[in-house]
C-alpha atoms as a PDB file:
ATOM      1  CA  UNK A   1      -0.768   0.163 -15.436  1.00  0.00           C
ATOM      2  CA  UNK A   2      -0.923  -3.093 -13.378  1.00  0.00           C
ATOM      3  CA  UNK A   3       1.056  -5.563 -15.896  1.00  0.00           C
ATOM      4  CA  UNK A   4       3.843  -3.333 -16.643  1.00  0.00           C
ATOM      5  CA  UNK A   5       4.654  -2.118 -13.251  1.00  0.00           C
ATOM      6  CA  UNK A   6       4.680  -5.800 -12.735  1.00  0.00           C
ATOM      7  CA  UNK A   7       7.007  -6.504 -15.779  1.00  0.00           C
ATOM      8  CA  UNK A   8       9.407  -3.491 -14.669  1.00  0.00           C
ATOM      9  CA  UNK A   9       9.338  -5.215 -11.213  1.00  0.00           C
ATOM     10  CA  UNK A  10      10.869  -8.450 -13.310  1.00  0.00           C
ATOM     11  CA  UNK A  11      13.181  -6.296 -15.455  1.00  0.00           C
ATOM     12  CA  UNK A  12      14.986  -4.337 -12.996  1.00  0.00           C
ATOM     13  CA  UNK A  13      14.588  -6.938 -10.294  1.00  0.00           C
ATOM     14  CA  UNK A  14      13.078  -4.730  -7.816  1.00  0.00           C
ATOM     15  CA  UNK A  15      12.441  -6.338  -4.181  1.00  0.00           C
ATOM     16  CA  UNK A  16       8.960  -5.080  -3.542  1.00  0.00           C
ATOM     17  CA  UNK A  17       6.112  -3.859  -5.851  1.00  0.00           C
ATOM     18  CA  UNK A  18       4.183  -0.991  -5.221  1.00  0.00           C
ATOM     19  CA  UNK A  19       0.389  -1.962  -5.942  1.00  0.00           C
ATOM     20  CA  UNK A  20      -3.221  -1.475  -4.460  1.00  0.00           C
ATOM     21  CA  UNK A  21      -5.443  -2.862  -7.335  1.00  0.00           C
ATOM     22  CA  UNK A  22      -6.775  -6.246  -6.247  1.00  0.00           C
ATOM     23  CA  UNK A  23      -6.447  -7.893  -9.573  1.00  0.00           C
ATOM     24  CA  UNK A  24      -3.101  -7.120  -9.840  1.00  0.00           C
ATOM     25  CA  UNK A  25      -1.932  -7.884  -6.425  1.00  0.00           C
ATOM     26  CA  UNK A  26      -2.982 -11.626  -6.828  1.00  0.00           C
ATOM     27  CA  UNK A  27      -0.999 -11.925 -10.170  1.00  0.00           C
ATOM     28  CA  UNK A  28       2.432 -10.162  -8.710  1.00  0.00           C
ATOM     29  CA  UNK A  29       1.696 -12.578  -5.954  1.00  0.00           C
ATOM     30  CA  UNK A  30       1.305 -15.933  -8.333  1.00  0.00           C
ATOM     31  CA  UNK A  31       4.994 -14.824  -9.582  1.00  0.00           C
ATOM     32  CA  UNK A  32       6.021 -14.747  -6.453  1.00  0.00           C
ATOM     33  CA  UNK A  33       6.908 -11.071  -6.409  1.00  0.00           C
ATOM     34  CA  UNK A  34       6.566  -8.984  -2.902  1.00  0.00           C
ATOM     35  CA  UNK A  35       3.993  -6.490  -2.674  1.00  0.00           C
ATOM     36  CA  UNK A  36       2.660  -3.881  -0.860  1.00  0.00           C
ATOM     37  CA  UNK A  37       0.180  -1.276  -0.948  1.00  0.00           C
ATOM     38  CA  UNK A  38      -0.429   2.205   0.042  1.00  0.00           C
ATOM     39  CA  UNK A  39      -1.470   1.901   3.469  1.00  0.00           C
ATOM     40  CA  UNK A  40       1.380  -0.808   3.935  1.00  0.00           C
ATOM     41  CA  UNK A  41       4.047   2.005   3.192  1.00  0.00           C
ATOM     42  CA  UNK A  42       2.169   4.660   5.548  1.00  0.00           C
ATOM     43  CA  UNK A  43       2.180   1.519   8.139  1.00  0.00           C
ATOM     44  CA  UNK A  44       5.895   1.433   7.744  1.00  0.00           C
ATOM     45  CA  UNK A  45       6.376   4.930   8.176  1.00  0.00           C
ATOM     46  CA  UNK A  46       4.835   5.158  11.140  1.00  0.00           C
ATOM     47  CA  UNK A  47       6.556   1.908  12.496  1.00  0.00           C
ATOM     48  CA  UNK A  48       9.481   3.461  11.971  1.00  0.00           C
ATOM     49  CA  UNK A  49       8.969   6.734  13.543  1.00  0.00           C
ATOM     50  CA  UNK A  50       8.308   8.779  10.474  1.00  0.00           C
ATOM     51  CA  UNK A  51       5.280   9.745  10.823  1.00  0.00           C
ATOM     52  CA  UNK A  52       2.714  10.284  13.945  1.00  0.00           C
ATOM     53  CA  UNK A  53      -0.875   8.525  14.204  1.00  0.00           C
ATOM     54  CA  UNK A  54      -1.972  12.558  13.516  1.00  0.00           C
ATOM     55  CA  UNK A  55      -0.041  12.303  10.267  1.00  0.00           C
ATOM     56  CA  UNK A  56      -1.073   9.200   8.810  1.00  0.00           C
ATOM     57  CA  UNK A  57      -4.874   9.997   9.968  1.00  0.00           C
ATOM     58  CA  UNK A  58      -4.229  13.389   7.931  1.00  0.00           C
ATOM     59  CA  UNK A  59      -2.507  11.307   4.947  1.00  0.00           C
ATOM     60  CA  UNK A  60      -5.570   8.737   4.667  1.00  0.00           C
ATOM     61  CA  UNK A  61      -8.114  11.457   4.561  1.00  0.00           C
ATOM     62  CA  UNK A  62      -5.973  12.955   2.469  1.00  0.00           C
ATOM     63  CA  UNK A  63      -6.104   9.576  -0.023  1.00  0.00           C
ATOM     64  CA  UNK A  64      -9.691   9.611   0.295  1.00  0.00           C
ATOM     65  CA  UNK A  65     -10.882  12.861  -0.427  1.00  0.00           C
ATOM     66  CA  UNK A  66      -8.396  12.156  -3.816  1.00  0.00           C
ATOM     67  CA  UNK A  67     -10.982   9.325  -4.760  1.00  0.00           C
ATOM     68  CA  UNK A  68      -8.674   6.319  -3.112  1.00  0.00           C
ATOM     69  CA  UNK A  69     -10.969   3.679  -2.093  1.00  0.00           C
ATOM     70  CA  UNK A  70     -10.164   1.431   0.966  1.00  0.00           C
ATOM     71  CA  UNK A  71     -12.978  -0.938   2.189  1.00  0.00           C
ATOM     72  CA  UNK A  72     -14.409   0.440   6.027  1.00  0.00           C
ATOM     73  CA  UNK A  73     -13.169  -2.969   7.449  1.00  0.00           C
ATOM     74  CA  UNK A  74      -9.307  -1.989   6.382  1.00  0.00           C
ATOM     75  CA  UNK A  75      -9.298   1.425   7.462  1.00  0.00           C
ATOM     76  CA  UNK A  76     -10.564   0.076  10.987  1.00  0.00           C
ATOM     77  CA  UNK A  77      -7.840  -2.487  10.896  1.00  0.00           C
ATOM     78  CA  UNK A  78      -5.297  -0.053   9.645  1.00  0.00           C
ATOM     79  CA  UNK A  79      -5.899   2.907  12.253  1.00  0.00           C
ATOM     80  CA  UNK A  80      -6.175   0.179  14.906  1.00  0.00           C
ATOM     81  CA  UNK A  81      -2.866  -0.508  14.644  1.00  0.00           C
ATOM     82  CA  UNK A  82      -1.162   2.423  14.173  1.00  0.00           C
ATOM     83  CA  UNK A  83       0.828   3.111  17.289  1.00  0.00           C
END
């Protein structure tokens, strides 16, 4: 999963890598390649007016009740700064 998504990040020279799994966030990051992760795109969408606090909220439990696991500390960061 991890090591080809980051190989068809080199191939088709994508900008930004999709990725949550710690592992392979640090090696995309030791080849320099931009990541993000899947409350970084529901961040951006709510930045950016496309989706309410309500929807997000209803998107994470969402995530979680489908067995995604964020650590308590980065949900509190994350919902602190939604706007």
């Amino acid at each position: 999963g991890e090591v080809e998504a980051i190989n068809l990040c080199f191939e088709i020279k994508a900008p930004l890598l999709l990725i949550d799994e710690k592992k392979g966030r640090k090696i995309a990051q030791s080849y320099k390649i931009d990541i993000i992760g899947t409350l970084g795109v529901l961040s951006l969408a709510n930045k950016r007016n496309l989706k309410n606090k309500r929807e997000i909220n209803d998107n994470l439990s969402l995530l979680i009740k489908n067995n995604f696991y964020f650590s308590s500390d980065i949900i509190l960061y994350f919902l602190n700064q939604l706007k």
